[in-house]
C-alpha atoms as a PDB file:
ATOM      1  CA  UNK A   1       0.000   0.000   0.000  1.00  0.00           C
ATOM      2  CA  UNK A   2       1.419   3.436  -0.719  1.00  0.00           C
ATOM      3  CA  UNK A   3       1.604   5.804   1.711  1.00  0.00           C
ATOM      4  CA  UNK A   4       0.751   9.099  -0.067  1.00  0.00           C
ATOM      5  CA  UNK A   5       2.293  11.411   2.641  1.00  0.00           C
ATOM      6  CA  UNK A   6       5.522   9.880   2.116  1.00  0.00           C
ATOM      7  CA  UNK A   7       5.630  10.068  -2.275  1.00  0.00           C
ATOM      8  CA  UNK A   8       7.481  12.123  -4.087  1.00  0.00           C
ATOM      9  CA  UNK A   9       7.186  12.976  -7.850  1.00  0.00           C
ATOM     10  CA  UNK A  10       9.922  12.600  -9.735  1.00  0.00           C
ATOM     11  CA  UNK A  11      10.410  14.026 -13.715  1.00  0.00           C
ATOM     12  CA  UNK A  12      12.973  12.767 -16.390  1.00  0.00           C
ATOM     13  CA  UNK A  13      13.073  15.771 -17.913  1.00  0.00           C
ATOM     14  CA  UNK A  14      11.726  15.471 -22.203  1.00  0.00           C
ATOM     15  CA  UNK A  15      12.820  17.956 -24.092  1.00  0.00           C
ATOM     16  CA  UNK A  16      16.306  16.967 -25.622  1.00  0.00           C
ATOM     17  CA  UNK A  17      17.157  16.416 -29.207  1.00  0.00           C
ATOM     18  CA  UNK A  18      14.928  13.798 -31.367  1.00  0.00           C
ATOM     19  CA  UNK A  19      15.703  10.041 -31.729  1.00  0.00           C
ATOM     20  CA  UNK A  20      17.970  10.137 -35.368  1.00  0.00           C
ATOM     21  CA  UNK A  21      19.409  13.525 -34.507  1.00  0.00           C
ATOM     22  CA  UNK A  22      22.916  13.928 -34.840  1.00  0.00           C
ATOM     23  CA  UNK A  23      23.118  15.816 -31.297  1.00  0.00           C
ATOM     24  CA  UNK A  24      23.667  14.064 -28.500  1.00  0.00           C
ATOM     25  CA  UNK A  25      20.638  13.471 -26.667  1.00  0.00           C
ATOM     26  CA  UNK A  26      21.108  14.270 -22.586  1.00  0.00           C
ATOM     27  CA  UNK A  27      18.474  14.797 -20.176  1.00  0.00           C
ATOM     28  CA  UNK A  28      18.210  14.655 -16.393  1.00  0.00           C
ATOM     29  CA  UNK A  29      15.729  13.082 -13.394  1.00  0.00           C
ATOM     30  CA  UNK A  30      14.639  15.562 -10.435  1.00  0.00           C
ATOM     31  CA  UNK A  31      12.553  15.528  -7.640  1.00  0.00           C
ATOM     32  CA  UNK A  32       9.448  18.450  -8.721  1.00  0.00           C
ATOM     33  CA  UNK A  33       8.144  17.966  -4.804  1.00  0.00           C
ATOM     34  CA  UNK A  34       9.590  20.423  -2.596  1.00  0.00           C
ATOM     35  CA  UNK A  35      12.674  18.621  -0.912  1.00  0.00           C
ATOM     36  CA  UNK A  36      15.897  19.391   1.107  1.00  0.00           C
ATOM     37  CA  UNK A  37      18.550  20.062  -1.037  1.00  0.00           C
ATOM     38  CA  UNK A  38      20.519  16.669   1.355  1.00  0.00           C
ATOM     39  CA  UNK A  39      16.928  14.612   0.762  1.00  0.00           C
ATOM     40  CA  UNK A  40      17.317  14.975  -2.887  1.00  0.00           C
ATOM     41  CA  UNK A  41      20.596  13.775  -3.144  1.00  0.00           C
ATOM     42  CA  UNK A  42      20.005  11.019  -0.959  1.00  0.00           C
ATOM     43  CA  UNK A  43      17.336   9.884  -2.764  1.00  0.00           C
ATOM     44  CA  UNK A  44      18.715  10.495  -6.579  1.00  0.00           C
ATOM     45  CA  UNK A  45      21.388   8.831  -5.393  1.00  0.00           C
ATOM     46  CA  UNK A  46      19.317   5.631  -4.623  1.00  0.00           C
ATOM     47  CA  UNK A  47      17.427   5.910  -7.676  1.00  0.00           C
ATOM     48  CA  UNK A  48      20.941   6.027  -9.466  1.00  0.00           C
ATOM     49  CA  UNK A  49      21.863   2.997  -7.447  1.00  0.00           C
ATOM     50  CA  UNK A  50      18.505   1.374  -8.386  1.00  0.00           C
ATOM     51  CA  UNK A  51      19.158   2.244 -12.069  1.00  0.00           C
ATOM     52  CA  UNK A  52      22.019   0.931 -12.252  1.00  0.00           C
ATOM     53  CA  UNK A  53      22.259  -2.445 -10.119  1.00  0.00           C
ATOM     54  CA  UNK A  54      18.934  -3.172 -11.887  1.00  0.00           C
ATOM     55  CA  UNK A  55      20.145  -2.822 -15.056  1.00  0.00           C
ATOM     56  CA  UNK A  56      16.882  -0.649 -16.303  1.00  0.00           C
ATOM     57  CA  UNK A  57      19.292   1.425 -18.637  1.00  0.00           C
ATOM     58  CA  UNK A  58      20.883   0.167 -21.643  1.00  0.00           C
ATOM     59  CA  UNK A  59      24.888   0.370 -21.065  1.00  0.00           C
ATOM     60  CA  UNK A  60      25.463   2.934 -23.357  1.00  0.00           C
ATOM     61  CA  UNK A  61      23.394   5.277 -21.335  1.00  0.00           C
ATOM     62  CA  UNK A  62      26.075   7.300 -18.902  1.00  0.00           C
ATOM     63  CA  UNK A  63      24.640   7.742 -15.424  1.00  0.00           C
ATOM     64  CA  UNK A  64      25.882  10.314 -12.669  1.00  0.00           C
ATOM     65  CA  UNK A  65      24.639  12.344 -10.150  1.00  0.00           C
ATOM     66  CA  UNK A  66      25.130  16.298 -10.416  1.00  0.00           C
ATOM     67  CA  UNK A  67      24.370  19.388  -8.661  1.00  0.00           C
ATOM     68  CA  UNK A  68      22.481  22.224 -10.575  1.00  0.00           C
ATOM     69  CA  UNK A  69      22.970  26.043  -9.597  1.00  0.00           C
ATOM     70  CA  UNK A  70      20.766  28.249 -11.697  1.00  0.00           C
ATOM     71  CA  UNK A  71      22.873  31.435 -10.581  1.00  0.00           C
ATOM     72  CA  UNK A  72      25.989  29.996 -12.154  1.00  0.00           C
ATOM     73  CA  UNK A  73      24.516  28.787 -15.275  1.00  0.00           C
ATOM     74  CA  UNK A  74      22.665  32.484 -15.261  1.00  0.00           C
ATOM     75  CA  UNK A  75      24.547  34.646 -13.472  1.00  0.00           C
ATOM     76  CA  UNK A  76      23.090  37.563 -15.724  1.00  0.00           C
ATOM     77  CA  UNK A  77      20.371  37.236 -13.491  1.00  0.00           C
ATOM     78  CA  UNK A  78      21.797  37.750  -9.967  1.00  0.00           C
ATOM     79  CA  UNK A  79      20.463  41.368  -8.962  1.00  0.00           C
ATOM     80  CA  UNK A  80      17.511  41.412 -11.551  1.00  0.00           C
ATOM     81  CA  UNK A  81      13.612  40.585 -10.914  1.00  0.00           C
ATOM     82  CA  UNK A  82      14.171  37.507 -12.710  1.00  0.00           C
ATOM     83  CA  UNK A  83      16.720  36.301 -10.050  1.00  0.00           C
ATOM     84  CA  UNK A  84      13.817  34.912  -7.538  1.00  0.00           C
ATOM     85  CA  UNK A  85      13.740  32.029 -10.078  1.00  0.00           C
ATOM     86  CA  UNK A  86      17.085  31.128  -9.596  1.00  0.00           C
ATOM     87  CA  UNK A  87      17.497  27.454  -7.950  1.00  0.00           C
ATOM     88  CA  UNK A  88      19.064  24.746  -6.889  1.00  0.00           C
ATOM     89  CA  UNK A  89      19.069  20.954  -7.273  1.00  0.00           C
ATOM     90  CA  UNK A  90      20.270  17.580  -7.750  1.00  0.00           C
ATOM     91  CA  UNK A  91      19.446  15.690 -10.531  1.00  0.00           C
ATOM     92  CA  UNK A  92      20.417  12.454 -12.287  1.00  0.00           C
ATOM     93  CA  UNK A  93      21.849  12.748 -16.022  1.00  0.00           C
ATOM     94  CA  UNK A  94      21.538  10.506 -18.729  1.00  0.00           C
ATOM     95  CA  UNK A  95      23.676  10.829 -21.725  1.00  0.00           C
ATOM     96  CA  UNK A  96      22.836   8.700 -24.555  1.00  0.00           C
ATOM     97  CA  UNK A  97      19.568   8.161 -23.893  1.00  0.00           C
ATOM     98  CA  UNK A  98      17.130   7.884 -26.499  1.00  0.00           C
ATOM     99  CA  UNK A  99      12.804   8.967 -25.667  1.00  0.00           C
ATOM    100  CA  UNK A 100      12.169   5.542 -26.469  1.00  0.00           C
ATOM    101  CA  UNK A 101      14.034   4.582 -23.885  1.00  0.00           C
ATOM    102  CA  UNK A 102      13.157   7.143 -21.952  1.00  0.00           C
ATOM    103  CA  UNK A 103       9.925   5.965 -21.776  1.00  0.00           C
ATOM    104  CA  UNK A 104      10.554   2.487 -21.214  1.00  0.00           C
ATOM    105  CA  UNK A 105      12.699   3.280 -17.975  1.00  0.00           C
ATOM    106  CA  UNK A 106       8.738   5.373 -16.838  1.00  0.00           C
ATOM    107  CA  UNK A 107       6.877   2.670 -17.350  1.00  0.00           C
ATOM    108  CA  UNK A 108       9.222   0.003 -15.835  1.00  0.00           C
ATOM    109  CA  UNK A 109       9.780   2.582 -12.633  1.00  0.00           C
ATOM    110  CA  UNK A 110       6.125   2.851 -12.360  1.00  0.00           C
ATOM    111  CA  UNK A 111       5.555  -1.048 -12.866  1.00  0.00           C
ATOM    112  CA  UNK A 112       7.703  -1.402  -9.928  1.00  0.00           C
ATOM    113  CA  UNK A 113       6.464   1.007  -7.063  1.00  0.00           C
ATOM    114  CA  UNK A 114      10.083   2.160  -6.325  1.00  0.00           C
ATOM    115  CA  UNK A 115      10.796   3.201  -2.686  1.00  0.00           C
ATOM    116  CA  UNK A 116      13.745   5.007  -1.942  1.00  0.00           C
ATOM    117  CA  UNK A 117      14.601   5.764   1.853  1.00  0.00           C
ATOM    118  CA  UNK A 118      10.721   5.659   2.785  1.00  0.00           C
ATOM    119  CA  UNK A 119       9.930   7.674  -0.213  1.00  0.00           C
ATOM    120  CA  UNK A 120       7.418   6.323  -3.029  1.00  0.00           C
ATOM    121  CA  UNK A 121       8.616   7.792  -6.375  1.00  0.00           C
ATOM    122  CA  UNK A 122       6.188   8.262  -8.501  1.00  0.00           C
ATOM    123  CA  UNK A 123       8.036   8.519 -11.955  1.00  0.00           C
ATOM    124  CA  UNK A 124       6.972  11.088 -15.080  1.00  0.00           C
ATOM    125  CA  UNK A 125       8.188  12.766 -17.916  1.00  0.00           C
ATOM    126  CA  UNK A 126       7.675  15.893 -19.409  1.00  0.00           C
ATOM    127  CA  UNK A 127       9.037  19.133 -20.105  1.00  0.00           C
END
């Protein structure tokens, strides 16, 4: 049974260049639910772990965690109105990872309720 008050959505980002594209396609997982900046490492980094000892990723697909700093990707922002959207996170990255496989990894995550650290993940993905 899933105990609502302790799930957390999680998004595999989808906008990242088409399958048959000569770019390389990259995208990354978050957490969307407000979380701790140590809970969502913690619990990326068990997905990762999950990922990867379960072999739900093709091996081609690179895997690593990574922290995310909106005001030193946009620093042009620091001091503006626009810098109250500045944030940080941890997120997953694929590299090599293809939307049909993308998908694939959704619908096995969400096939098999994943718990991580007392946290249901419910998986999507969407830009």
């Amino acid at each position: 049974m899933i105990n609502e008050e302790k799930s957390l959505d999680i998004n595999i980002w989808d906008d990242y260049a088409d399958d048959g594209s000569e770019e390389i396609q990259e995208t990354y997982i978050y957490i969307e639910d407000d979380c701790t900046l140590e809970n969502q490492k913690e619990i990326l980094n068990g997905l990762m772990t999950l990922l990867n000892d379960n072999k739900l990723l093709p091996g081609y697909v690179d895997v690593w965690l990574e922290f995310f700093d909106a005001r030193e990707k946009y620093p042009s922002l620091i001091g503006t109105q626009y810098e109250i959207g500045l944030f940080k996170q941890w997120r997953i990255r694929l590299k090599h990872i293809t939307h049909e496989v993308r998908e694939q990894l959704v619908e096995k995550l969400n096939q098999s309720a994943i718990v991580v650290n007392g946290y249901n993940l419910k998986v999507d993905s969407s830009s």
